[in-house]
PDB file of N, CA and C in Angstrom:
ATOM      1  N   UNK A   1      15.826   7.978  -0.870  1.00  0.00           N
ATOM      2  CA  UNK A   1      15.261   7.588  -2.142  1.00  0.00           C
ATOM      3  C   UNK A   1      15.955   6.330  -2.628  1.00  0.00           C
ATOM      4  N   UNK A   2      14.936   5.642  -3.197  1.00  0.00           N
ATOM      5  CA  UNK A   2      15.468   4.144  -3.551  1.00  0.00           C
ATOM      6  C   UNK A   2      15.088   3.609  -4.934  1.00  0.00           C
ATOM      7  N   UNK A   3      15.624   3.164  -5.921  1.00  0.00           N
ATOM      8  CA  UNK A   3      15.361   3.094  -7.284  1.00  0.00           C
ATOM      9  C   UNK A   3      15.068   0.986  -6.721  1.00  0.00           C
ATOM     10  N   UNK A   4      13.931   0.791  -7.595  1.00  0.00           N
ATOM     11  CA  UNK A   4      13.519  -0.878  -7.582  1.00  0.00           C
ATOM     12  C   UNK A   4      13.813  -1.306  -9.602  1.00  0.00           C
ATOM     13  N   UNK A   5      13.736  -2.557  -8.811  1.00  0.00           N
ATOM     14  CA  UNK A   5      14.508  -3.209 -10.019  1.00  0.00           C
ATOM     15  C   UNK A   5      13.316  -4.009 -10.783  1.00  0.00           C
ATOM     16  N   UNK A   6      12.245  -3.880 -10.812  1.00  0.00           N
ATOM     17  CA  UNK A   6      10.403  -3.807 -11.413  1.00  0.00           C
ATOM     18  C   UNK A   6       9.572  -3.580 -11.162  1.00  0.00           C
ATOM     19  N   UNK A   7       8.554  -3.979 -11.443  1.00  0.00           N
ATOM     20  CA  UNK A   7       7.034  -3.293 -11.448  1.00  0.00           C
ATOM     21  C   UNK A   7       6.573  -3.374  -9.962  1.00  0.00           C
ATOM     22  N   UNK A   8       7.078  -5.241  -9.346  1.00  0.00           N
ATOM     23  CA  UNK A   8       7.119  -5.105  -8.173  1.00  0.00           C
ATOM     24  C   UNK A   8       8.193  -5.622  -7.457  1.00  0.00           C
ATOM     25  N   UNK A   9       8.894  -5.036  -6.451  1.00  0.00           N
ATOM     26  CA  UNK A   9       9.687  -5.188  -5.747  1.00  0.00           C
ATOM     27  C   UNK A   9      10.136  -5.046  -4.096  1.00  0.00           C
ATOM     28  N   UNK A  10      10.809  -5.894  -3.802  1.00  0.00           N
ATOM     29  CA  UNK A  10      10.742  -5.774  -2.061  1.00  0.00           C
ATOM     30  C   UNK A  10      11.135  -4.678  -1.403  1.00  0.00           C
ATOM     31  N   UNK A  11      11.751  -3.584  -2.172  1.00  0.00           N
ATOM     32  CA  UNK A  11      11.993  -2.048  -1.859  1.00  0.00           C
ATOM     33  C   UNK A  11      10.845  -1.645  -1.009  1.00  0.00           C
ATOM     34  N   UNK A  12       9.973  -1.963  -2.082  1.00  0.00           N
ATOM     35  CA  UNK A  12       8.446  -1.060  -1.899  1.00  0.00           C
ATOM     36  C   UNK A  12       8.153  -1.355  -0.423  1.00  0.00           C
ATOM     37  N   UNK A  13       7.985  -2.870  -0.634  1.00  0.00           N
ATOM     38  CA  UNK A  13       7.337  -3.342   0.672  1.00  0.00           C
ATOM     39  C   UNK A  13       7.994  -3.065   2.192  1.00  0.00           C
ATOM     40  N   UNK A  14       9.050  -3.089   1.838  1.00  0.00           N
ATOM     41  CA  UNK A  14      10.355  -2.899   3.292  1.00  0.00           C
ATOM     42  C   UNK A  14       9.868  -1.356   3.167  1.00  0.00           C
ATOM     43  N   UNK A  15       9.245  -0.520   1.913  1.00  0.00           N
ATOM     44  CA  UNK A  15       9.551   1.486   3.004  1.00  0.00           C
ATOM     45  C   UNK A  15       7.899   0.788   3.498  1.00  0.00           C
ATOM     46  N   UNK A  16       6.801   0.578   3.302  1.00  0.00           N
ATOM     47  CA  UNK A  16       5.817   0.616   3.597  1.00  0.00           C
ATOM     48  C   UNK A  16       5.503  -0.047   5.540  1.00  0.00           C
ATOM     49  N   UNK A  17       6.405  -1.144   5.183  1.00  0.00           N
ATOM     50  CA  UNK A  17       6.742  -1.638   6.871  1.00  0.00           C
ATOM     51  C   UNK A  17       7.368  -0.696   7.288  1.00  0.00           C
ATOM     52  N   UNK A  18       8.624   0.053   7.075  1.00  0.00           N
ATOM     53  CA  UNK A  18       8.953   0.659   7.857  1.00  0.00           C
ATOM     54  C   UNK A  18       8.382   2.507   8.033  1.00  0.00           C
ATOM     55  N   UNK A  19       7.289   2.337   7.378  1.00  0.00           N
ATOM     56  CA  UNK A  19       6.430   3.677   7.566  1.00  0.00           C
ATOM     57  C   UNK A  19       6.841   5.008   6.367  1.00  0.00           C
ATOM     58  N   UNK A  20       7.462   4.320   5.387  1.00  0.00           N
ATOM     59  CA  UNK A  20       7.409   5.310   3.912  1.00  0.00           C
ATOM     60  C   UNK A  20       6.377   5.237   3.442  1.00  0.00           C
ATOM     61  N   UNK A  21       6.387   6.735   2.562  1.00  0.00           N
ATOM     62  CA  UNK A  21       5.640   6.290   0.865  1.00  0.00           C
ATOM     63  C   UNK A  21       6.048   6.015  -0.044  1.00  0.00           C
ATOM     64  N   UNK A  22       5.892   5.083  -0.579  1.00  0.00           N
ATOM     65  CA  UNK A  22       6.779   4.767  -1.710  1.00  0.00           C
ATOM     66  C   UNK A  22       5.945   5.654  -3.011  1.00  0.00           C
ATOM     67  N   UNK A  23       6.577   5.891  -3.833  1.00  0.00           N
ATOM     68  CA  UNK A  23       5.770   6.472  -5.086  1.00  0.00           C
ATOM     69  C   UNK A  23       6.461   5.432  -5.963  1.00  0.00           C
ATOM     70  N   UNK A  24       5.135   5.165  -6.631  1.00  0.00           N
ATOM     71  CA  UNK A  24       5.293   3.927  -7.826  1.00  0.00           C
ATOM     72  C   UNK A  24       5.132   4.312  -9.243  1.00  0.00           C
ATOM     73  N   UNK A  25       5.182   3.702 -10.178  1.00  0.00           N
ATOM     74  CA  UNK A  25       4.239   3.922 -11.139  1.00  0.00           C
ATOM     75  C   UNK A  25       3.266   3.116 -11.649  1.00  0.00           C
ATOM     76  N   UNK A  26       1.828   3.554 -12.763  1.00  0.00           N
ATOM     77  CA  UNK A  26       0.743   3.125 -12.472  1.00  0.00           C
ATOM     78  C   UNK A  26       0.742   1.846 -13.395  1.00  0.00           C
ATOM     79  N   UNK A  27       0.651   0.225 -12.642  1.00  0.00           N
ATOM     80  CA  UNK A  27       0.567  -0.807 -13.441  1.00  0.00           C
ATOM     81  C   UNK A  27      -0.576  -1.222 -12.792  1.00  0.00           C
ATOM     82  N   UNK A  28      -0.750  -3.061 -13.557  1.00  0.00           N
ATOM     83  CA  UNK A  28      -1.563  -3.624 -13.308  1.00  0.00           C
ATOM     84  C   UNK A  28      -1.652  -4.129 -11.391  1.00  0.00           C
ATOM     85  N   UNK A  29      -0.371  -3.508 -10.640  1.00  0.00           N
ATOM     86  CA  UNK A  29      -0.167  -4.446  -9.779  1.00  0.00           C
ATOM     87  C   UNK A  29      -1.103  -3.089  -8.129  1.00  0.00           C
ATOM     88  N   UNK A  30      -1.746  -2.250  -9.274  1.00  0.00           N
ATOM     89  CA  UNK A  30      -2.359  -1.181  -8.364  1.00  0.00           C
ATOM     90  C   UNK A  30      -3.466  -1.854  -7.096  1.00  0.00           C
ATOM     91  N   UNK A  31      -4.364  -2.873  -7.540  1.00  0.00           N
ATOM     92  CA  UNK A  31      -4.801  -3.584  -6.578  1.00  0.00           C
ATOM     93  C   UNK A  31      -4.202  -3.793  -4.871  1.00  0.00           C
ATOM     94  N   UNK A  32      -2.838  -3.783  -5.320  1.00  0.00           N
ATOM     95  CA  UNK A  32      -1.895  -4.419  -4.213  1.00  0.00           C
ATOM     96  C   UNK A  32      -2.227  -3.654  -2.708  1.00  0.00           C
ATOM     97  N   UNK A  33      -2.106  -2.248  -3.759  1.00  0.00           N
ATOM     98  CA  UNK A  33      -1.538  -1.498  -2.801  1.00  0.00           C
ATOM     99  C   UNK A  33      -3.156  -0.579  -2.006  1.00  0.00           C
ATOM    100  N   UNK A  34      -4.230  -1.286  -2.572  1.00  0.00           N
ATOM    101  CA  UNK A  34      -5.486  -0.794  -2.052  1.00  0.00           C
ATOM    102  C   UNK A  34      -4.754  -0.465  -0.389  1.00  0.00           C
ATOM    103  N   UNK A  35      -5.618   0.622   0.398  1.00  0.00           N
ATOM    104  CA  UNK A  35      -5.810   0.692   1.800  1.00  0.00           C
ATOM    105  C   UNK A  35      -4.025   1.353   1.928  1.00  0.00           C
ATOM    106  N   UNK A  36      -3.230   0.979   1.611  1.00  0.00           N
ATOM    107  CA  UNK A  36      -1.869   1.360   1.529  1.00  0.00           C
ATOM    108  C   UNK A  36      -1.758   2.857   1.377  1.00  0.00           C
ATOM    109  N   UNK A  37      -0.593   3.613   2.013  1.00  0.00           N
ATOM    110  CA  UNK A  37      -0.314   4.929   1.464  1.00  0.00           C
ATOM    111  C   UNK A  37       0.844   4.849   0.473  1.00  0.00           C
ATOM    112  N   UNK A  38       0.256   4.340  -0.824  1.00  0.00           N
ATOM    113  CA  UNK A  38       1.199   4.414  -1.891  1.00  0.00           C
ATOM    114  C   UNK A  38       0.924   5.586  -3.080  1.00  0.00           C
ATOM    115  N   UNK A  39       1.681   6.207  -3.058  1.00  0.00           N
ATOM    116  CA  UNK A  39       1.364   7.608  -3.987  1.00  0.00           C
ATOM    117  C   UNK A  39       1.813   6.430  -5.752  1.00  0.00           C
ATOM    118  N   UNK A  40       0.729   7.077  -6.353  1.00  0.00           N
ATOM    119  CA  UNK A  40       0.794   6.429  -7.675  1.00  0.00           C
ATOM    120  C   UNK A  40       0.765   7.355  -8.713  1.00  0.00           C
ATOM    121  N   UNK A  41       1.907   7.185  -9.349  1.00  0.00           N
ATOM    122  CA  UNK A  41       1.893   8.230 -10.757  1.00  0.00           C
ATOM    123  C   UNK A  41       2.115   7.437 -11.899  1.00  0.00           C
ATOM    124  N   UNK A  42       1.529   8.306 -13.150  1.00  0.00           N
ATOM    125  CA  UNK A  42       1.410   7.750 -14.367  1.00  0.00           C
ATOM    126  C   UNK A  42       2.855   8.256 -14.942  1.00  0.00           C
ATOM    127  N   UNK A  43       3.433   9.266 -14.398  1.00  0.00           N
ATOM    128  CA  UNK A  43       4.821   9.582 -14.928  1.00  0.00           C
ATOM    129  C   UNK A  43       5.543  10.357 -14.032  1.00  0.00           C
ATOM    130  N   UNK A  44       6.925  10.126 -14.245  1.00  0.00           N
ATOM    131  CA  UNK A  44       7.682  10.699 -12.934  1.00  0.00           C
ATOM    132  C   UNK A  44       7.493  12.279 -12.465  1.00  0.00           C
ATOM    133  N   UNK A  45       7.472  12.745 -13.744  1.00  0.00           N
ATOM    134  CA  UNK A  45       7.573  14.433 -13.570  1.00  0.00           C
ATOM    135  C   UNK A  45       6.353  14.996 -12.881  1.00  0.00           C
ATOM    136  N   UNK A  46       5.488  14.128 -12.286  1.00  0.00           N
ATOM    137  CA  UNK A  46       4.406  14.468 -11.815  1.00  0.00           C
ATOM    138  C   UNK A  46       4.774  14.383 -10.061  1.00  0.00           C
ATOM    139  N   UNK A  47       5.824  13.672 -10.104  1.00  0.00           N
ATOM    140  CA  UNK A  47       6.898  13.651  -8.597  1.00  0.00           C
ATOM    141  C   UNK A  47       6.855  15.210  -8.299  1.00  0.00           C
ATOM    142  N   UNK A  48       6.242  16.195  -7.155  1.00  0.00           N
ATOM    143  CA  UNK A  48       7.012  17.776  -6.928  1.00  0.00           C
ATOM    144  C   UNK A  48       6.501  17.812  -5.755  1.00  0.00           C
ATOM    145  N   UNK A  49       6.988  18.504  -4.787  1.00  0.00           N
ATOM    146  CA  UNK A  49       6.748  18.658  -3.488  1.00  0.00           C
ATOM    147  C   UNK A  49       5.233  19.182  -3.286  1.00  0.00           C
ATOM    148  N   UNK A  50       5.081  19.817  -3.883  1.00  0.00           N
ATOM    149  CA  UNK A  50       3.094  19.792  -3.565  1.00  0.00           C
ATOM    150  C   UNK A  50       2.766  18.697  -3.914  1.00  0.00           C
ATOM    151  N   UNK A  51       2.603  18.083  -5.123  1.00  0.00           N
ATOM    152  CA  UNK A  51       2.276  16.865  -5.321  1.00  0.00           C
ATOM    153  C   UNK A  51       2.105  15.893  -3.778  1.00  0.00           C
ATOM    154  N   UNK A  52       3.033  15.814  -3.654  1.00  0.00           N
ATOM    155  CA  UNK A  52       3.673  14.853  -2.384  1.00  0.00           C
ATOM    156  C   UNK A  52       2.911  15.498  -0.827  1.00  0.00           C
ATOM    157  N   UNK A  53       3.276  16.848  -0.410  1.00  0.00           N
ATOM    158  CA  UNK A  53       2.412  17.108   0.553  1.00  0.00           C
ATOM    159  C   UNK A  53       0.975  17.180   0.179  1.00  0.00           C
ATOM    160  N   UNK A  54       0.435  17.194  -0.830  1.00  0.00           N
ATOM    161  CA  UNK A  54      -1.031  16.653  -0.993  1.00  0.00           C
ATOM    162  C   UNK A  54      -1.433  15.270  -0.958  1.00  0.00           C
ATOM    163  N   UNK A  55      -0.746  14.734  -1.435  1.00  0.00           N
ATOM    164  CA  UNK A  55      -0.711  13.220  -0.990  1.00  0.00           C
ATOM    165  C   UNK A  55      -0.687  12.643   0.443  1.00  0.00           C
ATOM    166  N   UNK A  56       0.125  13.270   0.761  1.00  0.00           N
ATOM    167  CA  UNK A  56       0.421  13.173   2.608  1.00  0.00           C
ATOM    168  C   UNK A  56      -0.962  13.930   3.451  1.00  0.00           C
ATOM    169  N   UNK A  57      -1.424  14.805   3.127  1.00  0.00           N
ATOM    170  CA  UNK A  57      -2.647  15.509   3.633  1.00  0.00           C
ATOM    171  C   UNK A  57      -3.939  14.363   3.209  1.00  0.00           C
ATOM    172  N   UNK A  58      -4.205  14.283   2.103  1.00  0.00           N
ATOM    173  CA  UNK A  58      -5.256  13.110   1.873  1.00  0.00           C
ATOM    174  C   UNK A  58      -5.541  11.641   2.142  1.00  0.00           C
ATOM    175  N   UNK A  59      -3.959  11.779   2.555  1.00  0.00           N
ATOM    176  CA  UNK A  59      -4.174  10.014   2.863  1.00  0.00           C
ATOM    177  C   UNK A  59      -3.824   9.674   4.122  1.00  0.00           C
ATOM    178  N   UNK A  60      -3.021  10.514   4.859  1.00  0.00           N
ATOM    179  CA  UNK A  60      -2.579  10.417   6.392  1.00  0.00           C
ATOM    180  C   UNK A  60      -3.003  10.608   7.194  1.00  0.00           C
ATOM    181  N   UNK A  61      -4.086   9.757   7.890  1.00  0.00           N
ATOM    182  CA  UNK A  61      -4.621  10.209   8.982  1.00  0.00           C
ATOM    183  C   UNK A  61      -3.698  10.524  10.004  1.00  0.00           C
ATOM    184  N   UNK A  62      -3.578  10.961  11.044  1.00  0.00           N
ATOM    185  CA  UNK A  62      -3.313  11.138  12.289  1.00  0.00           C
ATOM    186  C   UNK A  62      -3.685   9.992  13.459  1.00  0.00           C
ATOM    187  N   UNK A  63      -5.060   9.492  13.230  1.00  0.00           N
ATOM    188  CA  UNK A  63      -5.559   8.536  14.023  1.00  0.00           C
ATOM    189  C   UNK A  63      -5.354   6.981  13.510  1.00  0.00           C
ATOM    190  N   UNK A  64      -4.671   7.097  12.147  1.00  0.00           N
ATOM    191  CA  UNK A  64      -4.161   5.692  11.941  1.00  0.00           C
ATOM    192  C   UNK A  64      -3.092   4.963  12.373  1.00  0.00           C
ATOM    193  N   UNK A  65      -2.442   5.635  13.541  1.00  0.00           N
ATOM    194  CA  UNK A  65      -1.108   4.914  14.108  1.00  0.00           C
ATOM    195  C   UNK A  65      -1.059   4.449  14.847  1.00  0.00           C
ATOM    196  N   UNK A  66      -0.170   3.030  15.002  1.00  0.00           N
ATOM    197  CA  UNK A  66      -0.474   2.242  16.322  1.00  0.00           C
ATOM    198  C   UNK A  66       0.619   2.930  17.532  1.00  0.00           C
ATOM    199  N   UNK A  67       0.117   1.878  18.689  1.00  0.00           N
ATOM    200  CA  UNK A  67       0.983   2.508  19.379  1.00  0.00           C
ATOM    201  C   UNK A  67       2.348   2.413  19.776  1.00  0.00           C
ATOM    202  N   UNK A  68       3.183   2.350  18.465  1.00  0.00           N
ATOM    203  CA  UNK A  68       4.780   2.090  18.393  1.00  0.00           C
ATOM    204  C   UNK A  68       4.986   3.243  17.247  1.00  0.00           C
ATOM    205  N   UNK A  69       3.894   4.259  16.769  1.00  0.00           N
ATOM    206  CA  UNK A  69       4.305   5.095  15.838  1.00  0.00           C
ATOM    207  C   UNK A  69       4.278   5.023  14.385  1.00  0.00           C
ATOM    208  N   UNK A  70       4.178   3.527  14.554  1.00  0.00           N
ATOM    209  CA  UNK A  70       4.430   3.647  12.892  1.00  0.00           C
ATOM    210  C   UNK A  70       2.505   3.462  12.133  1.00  0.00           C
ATOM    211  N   UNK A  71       2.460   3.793  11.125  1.00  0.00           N
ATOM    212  CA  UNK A  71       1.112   3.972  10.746  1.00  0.00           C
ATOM    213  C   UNK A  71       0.392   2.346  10.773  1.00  0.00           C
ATOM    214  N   UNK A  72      -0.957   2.053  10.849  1.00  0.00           N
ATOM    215  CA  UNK A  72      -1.298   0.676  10.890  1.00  0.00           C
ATOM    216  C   UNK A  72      -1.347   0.655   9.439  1.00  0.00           C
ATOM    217  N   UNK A  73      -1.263  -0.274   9.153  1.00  0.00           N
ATOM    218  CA  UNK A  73      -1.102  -1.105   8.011  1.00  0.00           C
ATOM    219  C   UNK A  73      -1.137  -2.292   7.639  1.00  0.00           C
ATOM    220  N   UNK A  74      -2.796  -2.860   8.206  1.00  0.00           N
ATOM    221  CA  UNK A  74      -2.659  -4.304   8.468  1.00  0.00           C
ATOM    222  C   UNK A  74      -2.421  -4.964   7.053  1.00  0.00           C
ATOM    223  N   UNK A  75      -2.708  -4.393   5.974  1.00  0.00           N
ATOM    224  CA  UNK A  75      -2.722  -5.379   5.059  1.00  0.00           C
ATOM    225  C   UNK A  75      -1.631  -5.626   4.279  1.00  0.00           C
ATOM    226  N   UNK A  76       0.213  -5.238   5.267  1.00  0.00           N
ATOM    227  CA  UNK A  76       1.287  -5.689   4.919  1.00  0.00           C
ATOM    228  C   UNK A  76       1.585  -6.540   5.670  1.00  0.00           C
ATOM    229  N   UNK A  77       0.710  -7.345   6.602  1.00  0.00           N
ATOM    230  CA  UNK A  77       0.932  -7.915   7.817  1.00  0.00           C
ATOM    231  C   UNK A  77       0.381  -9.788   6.541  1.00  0.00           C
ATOM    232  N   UNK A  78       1.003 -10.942   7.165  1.00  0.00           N
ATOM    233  CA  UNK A  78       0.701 -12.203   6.698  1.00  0.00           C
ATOM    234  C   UNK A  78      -0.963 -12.381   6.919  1.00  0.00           C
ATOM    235  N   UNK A  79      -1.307 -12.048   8.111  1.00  0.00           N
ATOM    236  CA  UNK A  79      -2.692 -12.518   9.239  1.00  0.00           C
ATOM    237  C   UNK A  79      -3.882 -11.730   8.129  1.00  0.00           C
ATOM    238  N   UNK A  80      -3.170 -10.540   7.973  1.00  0.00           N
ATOM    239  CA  UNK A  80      -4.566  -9.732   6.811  1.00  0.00           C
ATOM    240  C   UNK A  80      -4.852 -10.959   5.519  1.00  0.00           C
ATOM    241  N   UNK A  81      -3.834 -11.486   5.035  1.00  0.00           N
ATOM    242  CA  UNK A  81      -3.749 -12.223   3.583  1.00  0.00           C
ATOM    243  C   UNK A  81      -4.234 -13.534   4.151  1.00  0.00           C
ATOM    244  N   UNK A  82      -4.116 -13.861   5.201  1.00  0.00           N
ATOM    245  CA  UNK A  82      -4.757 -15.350   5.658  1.00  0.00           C
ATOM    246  C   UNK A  82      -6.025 -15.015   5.510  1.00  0.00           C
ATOM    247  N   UNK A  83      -6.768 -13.907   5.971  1.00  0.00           N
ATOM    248  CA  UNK A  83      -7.563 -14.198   6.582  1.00  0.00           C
ATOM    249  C   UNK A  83      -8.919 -13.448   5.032  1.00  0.00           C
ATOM    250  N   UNK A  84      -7.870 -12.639   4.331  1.00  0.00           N
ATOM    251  CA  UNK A  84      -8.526 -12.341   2.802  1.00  0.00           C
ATOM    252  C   UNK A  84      -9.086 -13.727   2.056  1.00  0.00           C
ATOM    253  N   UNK A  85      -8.154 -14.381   2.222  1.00  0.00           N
ATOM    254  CA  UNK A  85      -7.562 -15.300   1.349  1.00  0.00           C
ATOM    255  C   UNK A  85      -8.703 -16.852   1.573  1.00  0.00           C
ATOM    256  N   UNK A  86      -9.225 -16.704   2.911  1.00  0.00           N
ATOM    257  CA  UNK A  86      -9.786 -17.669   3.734  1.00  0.00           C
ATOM    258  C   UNK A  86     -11.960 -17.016   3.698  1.00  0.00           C
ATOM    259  N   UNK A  87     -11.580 -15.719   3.844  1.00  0.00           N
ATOM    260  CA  UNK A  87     -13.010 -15.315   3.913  1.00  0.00           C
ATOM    261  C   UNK A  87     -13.520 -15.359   2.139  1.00  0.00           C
ATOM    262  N   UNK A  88     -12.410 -15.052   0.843  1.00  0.00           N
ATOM    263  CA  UNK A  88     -13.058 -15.097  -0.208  1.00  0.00           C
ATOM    264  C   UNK A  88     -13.498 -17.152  -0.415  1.00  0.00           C
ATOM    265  N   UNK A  89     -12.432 -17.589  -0.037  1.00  0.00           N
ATOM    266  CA  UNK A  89     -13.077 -18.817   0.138  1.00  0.00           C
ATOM    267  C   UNK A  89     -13.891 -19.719   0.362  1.00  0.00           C
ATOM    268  N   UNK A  90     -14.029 -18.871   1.602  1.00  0.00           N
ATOM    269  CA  UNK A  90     -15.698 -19.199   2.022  1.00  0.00           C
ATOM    270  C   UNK A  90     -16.711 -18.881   1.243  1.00  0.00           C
ATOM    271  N   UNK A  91     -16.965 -17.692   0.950  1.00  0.00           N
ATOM    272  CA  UNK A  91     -18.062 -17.167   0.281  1.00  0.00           C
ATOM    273  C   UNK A  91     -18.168 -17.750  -0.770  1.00  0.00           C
ATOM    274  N   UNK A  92     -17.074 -18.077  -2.022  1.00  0.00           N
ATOM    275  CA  UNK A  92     -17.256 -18.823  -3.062  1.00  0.00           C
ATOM    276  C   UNK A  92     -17.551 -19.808  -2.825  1.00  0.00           C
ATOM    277  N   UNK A  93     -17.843 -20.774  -1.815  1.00  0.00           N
ATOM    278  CA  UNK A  93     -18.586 -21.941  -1.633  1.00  0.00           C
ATOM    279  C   UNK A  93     -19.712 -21.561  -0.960  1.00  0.00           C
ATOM    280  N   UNK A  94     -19.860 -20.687  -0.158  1.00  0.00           N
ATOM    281  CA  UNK A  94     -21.207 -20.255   0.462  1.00  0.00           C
ATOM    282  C   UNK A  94     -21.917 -20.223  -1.160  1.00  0.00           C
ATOM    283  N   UNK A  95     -21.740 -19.330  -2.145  1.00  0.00           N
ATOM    284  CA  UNK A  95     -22.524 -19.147  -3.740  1.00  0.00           C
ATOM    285  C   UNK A  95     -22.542 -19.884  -4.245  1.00  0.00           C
ATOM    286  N   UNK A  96     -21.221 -21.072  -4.251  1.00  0.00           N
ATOM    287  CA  UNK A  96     -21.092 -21.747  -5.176  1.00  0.00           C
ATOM    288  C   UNK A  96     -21.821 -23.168  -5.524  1.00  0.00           C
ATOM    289  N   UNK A  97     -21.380 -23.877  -3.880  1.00  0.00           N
ATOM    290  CA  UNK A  97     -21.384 -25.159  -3.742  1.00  0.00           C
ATOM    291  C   UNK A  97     -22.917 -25.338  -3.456  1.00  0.00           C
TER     292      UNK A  97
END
């Protein structure tokens, strides 16, 4: 267990690479963590071991892991954000221009 020092922090991101859940709480920065297995609570006391193995049952596939074990997770990877970042681009000029 690891205490972060705001809303967002590189804690988070380092358990998520290395195949945690981080449990957060619920801000504006919830977008982030779309596709992610980030357990999100509105208050801590809602932290309890069912809580948590229900979380782990609903969101963990089995068939989402690559083959080094750790869960895929492309969209902590740079190449996912290039390529977000590049396709909304397009399209806003595909509508726009």
């Amino acid at each position: 267990m690891f205490v972060c020092n705001g809303i967002d922090c590189i804690r988070t991101w380092e358990a998520i690479i290395f195949g945690s859940i981080p449990i957060v709480k619920r801000s504006y920065l919830m977008p982030l963590y779309d596709k992610l297995p980030v357990m999100v609570v509105k208050d801590w006391h809602e932290v309890t071991e069912e809580s948590m193995k229900k979380f782990q049952q609903d969101n963990l596939n089995p068939n989402t892991f690559s083959k080094d074990g750790l869960p895929w997770r492309p969209s902590i990877w740079l190449r996912y954000w290039i390529k977000e970042i590049v396709g909304t681009k397009l399209n806003y000029v595909k509508n726009h221009c």
